[in-house]
Protein backbone atom coordinates (compact mmCIF):
# COMPACT_ATOMS: atom_id res chain seq x y z
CA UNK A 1 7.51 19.94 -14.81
CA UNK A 2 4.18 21.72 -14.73
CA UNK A 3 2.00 18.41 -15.18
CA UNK A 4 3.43 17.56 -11.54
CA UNK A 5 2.57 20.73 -10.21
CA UNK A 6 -1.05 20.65 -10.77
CA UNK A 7 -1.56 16.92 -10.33
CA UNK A 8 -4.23 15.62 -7.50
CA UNK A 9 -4.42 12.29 -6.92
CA UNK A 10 -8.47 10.94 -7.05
CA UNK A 11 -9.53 9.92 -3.62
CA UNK A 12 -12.41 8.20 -2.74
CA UNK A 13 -14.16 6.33 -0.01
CA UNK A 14 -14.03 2.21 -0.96
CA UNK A 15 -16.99 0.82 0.62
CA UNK A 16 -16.65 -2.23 2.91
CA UNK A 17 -18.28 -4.65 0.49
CA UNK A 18 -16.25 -3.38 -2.39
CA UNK A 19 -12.89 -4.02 -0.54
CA UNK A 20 -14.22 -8.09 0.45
CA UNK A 21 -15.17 -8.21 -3.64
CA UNK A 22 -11.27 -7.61 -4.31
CA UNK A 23 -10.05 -9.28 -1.50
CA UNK A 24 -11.81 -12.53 -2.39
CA UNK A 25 -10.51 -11.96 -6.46
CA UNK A 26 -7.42 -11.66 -5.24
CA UNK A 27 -7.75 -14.88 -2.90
CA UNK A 28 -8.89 -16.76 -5.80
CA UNK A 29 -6.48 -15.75 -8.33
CA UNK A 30 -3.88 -16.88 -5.49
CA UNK A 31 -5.41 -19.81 -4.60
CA UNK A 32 -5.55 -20.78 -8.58
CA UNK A 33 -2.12 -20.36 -8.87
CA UNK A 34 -1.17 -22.32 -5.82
CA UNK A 35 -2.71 -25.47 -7.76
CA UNK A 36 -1.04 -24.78 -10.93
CA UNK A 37 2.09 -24.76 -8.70
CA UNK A 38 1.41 -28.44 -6.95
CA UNK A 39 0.81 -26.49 -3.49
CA UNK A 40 -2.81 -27.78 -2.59
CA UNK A 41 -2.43 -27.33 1.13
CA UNK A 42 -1.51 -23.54 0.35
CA UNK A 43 -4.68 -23.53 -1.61
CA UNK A 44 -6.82 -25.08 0.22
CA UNK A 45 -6.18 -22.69 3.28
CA UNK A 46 -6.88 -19.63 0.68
CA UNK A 47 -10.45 -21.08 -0.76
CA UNK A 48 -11.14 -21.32 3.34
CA UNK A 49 -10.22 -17.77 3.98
CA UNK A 50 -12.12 -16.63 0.87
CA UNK A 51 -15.24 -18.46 1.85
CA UNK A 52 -14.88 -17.27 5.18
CA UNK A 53 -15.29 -13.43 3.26
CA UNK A 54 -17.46 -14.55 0.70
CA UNK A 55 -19.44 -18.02 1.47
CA UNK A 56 -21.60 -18.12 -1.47
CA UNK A 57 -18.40 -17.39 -3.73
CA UNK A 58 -19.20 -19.74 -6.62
CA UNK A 59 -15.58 -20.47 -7.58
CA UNK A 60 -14.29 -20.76 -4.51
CA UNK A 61 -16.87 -23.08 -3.93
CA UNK A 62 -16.29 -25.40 -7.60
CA UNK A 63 -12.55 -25.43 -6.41
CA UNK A 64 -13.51 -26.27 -2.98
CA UNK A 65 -15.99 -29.19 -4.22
CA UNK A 66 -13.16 -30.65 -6.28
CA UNK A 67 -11.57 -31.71 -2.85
């Protein structure tokens, strides 16, 4: 197949602050589902990670308020 011949996967450098930024999305978006699921304490140790990335996270914090 001639498309995988010539095909070159796009590399580029991922700055520090750019891997925290999807590191703390993907915290959240874990720690969301944990309380749809019932599992606060699961939760609750996720918001604390992310905060410890991102402390002025501002959902992380509203979720982190509710408690």
């Amino acid at each position: 197949m001639k498309s995988n011949e010539t095909y070159t996967p796009i590399q580029r450098d991922i700055s520090e602050k750019e891997i925290i930024k999807h590191s703390v999305a993907k915290i959240l978006r874990l720690a969301q589902l944990m309380i749809e699921n019932g599992k606060f304490d699961l939760a609750r140790e996720l918001v604390k990670e992310g905060l410890a990335l991102d402390p002025s996270n501002k959902d992380l914090l509203a979720i982190e308020k509710k408690w």
